[in-house]
N, C-alpha and C. Protein backbone atom coordinates (compact mmCIF):
# COMPACT_ATOMS: atom_id res chain seq x y z
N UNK A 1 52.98 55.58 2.31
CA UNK A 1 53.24 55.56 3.72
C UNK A 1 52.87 54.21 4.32
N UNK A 2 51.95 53.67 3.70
CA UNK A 2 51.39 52.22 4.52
C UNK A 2 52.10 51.66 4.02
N UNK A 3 52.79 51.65 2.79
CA UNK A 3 54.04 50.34 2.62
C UNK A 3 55.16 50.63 3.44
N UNK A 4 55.71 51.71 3.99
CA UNK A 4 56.59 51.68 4.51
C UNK A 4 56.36 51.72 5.93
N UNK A 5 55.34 51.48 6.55
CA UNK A 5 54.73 50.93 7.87
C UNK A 5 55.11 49.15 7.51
N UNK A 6 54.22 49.17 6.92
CA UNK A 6 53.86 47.23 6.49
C UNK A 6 55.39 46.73 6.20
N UNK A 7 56.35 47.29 5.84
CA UNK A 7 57.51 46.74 6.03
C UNK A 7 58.54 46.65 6.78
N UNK A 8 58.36 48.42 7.51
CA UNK A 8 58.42 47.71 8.86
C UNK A 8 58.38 46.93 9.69
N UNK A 9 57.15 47.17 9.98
CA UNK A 9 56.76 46.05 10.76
C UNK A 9 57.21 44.53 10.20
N UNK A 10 57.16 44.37 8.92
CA UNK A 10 57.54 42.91 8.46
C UNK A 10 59.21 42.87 8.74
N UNK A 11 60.03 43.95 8.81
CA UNK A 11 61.13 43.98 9.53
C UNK A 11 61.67 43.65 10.86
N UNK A 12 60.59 44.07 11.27
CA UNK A 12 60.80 43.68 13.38
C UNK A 12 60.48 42.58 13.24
N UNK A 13 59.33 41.87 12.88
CA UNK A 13 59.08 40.69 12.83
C UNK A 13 59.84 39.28 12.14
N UNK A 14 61.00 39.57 11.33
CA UNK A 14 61.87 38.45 11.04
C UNK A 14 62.93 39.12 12.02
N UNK A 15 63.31 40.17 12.65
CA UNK A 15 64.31 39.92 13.05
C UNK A 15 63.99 39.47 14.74
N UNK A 16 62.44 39.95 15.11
CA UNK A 16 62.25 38.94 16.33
C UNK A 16 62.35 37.07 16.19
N UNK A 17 61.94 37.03 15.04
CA UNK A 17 62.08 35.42 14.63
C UNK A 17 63.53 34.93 14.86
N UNK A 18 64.11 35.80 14.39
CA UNK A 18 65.76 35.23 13.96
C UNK A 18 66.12 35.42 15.26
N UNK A 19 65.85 35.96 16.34
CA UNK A 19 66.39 35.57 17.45
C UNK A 19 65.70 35.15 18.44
N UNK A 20 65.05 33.91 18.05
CA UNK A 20 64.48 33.14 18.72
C UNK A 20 65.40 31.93 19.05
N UNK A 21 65.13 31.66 20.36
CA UNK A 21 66.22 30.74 21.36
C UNK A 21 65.89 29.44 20.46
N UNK A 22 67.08 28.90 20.08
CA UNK A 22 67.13 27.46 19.20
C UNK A 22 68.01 26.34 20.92
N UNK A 23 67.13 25.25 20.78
CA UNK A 23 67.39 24.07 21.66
C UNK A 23 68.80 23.51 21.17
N UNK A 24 69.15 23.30 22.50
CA UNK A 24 70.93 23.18 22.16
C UNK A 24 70.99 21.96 23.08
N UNK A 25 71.96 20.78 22.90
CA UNK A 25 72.23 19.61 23.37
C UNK A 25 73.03 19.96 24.50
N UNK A 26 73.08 19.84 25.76
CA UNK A 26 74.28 19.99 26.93
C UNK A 26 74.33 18.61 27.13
N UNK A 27 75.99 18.51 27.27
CA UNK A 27 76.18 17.11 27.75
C UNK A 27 76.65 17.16 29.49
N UNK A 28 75.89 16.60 30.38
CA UNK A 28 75.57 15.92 31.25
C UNK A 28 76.32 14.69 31.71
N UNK A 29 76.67 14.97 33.03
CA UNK A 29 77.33 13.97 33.65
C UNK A 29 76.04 13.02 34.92
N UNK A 30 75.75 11.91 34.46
CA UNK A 30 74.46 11.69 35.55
C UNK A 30 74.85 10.40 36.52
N UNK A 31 75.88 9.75 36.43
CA UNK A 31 76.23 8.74 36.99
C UNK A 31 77.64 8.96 38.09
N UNK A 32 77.10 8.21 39.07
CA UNK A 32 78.14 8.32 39.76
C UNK A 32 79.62 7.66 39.99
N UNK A 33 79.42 6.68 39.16
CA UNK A 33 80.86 5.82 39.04
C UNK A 33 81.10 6.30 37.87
N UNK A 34 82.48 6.67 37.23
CA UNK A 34 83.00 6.67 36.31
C UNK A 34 83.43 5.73 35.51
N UNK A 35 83.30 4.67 35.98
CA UNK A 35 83.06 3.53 34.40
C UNK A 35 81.51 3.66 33.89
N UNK A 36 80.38 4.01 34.69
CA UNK A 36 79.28 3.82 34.69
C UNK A 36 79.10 5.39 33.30
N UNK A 37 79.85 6.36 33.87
CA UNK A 37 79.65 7.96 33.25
C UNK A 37 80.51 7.44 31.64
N UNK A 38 81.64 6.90 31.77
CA UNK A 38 82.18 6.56 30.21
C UNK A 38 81.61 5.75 29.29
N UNK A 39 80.59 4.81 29.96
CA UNK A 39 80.00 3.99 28.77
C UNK A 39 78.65 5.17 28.66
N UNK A 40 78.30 4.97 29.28
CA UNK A 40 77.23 6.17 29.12
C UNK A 40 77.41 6.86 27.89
N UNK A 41 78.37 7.65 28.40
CA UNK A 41 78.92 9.18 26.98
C UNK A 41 79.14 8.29 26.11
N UNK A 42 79.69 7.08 26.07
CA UNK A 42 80.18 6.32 24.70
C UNK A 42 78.71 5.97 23.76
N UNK A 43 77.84 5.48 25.15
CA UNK A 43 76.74 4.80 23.96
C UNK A 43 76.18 5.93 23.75
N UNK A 44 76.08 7.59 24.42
CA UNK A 44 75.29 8.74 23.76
C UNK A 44 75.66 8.98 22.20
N UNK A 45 77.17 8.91 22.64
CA UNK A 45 77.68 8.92 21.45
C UNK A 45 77.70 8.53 19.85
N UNK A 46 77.90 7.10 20.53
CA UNK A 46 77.12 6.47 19.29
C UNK A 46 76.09 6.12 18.96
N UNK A 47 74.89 6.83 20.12
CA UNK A 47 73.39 7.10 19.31
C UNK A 47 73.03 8.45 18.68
N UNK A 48 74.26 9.27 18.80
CA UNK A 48 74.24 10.51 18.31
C UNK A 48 74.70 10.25 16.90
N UNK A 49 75.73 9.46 16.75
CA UNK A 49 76.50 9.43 15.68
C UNK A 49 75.27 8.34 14.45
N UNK A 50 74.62 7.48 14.81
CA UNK A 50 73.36 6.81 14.46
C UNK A 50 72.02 8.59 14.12
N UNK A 51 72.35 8.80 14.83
CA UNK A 51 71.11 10.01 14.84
C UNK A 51 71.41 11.29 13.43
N UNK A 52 72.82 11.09 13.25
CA UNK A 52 73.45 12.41 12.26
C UNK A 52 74.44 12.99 12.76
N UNK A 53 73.94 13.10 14.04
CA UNK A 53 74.34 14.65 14.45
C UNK A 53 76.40 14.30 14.73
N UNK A 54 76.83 14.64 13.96
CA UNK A 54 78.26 13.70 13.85
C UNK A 54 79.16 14.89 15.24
N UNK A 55 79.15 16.30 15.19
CA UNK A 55 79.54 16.83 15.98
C UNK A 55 79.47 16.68 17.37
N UNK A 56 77.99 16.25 17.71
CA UNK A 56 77.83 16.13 19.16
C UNK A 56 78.36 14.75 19.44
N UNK A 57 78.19 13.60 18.89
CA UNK A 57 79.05 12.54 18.87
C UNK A 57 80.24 12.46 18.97
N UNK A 58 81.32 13.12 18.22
CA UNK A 58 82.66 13.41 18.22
C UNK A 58 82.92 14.12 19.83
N UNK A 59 81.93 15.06 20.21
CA UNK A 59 82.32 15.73 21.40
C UNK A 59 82.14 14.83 22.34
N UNK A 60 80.94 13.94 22.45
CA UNK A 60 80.83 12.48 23.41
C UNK A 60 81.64 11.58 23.69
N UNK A 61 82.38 11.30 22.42
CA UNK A 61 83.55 10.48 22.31
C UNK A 61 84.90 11.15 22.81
N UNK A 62 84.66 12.25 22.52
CA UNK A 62 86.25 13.01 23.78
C UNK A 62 85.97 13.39 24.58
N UNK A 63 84.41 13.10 25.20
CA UNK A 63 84.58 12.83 26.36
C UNK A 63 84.83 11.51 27.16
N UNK A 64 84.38 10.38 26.71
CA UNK A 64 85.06 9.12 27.20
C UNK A 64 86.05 9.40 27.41
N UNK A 65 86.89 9.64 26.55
CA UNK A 65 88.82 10.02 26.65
C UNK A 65 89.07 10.53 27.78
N UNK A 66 88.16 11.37 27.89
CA UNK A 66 89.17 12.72 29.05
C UNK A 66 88.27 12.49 30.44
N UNK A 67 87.32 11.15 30.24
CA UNK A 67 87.08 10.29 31.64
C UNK A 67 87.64 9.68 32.06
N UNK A 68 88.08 8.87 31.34
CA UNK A 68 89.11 7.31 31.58
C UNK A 68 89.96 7.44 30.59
N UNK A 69 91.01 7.79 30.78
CA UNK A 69 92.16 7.60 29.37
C UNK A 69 92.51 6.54 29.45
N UNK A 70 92.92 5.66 30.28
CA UNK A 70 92.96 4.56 30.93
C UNK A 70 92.33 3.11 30.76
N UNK A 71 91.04 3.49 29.86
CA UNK A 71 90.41 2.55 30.03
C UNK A 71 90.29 1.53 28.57
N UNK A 72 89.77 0.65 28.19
CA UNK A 72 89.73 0.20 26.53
C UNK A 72 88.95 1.06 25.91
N UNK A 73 87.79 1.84 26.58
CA UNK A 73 86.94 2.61 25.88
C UNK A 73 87.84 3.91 25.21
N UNK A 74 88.68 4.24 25.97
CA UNK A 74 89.23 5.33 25.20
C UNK A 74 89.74 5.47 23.73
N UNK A 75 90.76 4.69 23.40
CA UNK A 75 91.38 4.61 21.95
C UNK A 75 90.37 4.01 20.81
N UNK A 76 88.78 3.19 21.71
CA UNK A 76 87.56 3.08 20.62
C UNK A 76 87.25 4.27 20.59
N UNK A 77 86.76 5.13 21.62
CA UNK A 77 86.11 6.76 21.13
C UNK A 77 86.86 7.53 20.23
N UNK A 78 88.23 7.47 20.38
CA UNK A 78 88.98 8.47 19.77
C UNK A 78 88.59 8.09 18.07
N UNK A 79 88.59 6.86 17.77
CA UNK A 79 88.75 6.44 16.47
C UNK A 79 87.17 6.37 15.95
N UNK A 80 86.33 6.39 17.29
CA UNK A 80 84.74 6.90 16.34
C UNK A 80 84.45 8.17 16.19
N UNK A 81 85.25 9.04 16.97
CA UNK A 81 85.42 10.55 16.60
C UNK A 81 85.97 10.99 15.62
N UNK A 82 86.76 9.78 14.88
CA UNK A 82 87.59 10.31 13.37
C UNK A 82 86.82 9.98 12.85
N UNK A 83 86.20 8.89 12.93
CA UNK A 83 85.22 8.07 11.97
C UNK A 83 83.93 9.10 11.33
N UNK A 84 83.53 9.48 12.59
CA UNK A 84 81.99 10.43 12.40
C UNK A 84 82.53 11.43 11.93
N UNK A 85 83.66 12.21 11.98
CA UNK A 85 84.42 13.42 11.19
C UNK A 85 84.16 13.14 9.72
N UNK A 86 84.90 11.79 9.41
CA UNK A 86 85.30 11.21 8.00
C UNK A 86 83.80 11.03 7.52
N UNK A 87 82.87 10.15 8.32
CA UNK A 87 81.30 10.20 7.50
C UNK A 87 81.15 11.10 6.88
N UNK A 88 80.98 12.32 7.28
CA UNK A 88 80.35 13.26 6.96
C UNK A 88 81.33 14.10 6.37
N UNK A 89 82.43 13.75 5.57
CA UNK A 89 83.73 14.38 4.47
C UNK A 89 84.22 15.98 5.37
N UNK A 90 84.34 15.46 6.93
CA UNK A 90 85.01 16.44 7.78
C UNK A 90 86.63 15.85 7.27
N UNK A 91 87.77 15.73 6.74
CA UNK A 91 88.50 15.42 6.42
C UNK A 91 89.79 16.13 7.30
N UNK A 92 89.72 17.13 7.28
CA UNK A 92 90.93 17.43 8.70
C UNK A 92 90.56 17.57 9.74
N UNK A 93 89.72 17.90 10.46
CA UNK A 93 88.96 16.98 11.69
C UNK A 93 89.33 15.50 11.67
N UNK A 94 88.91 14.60 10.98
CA UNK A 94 89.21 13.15 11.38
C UNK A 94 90.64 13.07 11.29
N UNK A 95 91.62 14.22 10.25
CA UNK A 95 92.96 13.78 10.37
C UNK A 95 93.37 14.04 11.18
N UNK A 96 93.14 15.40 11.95
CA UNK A 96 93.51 15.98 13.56
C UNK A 96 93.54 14.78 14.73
N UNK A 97 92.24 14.07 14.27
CA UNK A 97 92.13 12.76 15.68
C UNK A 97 92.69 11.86 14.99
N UNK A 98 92.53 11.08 14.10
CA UNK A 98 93.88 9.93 14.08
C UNK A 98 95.09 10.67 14.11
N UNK A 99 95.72 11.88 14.03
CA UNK A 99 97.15 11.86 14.65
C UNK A 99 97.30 11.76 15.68
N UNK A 100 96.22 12.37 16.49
CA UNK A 100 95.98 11.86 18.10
C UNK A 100 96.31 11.05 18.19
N UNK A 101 95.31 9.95 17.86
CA UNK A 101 95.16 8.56 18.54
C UNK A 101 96.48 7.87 17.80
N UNK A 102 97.20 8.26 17.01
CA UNK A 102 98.48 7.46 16.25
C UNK A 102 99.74 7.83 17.50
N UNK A 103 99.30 9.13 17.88
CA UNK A 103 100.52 9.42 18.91
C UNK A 103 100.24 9.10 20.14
N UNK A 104 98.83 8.92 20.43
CA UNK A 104 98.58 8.52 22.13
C UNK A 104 98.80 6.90 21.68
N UNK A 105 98.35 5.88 20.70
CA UNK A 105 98.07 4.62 21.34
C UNK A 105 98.47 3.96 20.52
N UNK A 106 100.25 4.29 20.20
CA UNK A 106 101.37 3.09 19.38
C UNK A 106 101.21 1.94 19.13
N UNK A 107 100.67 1.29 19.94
CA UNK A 107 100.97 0.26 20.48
C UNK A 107 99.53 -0.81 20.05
N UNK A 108 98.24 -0.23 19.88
CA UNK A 108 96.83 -0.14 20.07
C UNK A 108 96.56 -1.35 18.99
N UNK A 109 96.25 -2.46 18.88
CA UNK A 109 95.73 -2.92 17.55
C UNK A 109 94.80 -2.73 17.12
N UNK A 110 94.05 -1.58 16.82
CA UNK A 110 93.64 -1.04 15.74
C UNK A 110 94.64 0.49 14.76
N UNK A 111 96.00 -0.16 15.26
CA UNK A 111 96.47 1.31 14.62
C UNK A 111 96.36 1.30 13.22
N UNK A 112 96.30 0.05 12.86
CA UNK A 112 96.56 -0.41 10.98
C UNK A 112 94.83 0.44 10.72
N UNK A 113 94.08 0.25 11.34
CA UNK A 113 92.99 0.84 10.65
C UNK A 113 92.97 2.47 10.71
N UNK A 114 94.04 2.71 11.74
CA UNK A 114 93.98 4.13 11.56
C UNK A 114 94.68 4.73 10.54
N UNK A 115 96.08 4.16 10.17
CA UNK A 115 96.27 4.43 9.31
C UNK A 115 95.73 4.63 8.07
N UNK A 116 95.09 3.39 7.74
CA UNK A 116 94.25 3.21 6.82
C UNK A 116 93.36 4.56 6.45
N UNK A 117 92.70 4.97 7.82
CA UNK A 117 91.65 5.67 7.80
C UNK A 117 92.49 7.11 7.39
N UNK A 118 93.45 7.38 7.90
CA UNK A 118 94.11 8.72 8.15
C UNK A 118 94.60 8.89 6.42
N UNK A 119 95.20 7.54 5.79
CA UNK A 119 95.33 7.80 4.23
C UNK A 119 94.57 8.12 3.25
N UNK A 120 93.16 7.11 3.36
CA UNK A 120 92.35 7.87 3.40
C UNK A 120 91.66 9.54 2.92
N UNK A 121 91.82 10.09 4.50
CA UNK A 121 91.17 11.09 4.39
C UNK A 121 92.46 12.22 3.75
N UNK A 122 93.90 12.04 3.73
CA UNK A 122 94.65 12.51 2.85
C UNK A 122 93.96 12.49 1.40
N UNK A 123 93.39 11.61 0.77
CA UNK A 123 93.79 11.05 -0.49
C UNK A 123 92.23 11.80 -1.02
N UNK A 124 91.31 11.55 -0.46
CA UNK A 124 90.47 12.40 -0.54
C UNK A 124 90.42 13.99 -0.34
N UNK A 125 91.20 14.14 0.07
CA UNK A 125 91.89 15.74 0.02
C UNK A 125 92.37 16.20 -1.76
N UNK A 126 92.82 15.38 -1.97
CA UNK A 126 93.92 15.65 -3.35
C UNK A 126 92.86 16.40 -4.69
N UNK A 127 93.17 17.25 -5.00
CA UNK A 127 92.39 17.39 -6.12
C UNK A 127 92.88 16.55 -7.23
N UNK A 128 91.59 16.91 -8.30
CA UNK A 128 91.73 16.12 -9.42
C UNK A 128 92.12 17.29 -10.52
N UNK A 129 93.45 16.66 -11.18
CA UNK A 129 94.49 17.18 -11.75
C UNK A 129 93.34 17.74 -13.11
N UNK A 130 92.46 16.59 -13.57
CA UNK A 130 91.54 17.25 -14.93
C UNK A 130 90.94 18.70 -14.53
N UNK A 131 90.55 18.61 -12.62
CA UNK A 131 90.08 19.82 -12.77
C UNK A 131 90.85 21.15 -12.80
N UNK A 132 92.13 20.99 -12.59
CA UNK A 132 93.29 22.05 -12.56
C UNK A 132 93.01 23.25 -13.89
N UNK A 133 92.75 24.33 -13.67
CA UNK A 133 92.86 25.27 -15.07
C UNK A 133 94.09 25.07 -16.12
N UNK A 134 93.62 24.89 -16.86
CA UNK A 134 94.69 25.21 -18.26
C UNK A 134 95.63 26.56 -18.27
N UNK A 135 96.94 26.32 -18.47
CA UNK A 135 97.55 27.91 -18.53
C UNK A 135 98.23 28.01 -19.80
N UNK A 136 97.86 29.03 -20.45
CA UNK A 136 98.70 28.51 -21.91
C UNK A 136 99.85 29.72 -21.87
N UNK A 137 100.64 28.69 -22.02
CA UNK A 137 102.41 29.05 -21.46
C UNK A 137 102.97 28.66 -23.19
């Protein structure tokens, strides 16, 4: 009977643990000019993307975009949002945003690196044919 008290209780007690409130990043608008709010999110960004955390970075960087589409900062965020995808072997994520940025910014000279980047993360997709199973046909 006392083991099945004592495990109980050791029952309530991981599942009070496991739902314990975990600290979550909100991104914040604190400036009042909007060139002032896009570099902002840009450099969060890329101290996020410096920090690991490649997701919250990617989300920083679309937000520049969808501040100023307009601006030079935009078509850099878009392409550090593929970038931090690709770091971290997110591979259709970064291909999702360079088709973006291939279809928003034709024109852009950095498109050659997107390409680059977008072949890339194709080619790293491909399996390797040695590892293919044998079928004996």
């Amino acid at each position: 009977m006392k083991i099945c008290n004592f495990l109980l209780i050791l029952l309530i007690y991981f599942g009070l643990i496991s739902c314990s409130e975990k600290q979550e990043k909100i991104s914040l608008i604190k400036e009042d000019n909007l060139e002032m709010q896009m570099i902002e999110a840009y450099n969060e960004g890329f101290e996020e993307f410096n920090n690991g955390d490649i997701f919250f970075a990617a989300k920083k960087f679309n937000e520049v975009e969808l501040l100023y589409p307009q601006s030079i900062w935009a078509p850099r965020s878009n392409l550090m949002a593929a970038y931090s995808y690709y770091s971290q072997l997110y591979f259709t994520y970064a291909i999702v945003e360079l088709e973006r940025f291939l279809d928003k910014y034709k024109n852009h000279p950095n498109t050659d690196y997107a390409y680059y980047l977008l072949a890339i993360c194709h080619y790293n997709q491909i399996t390797d044919e040695k590892k293919r199973p044998r079928t004996n046909c």
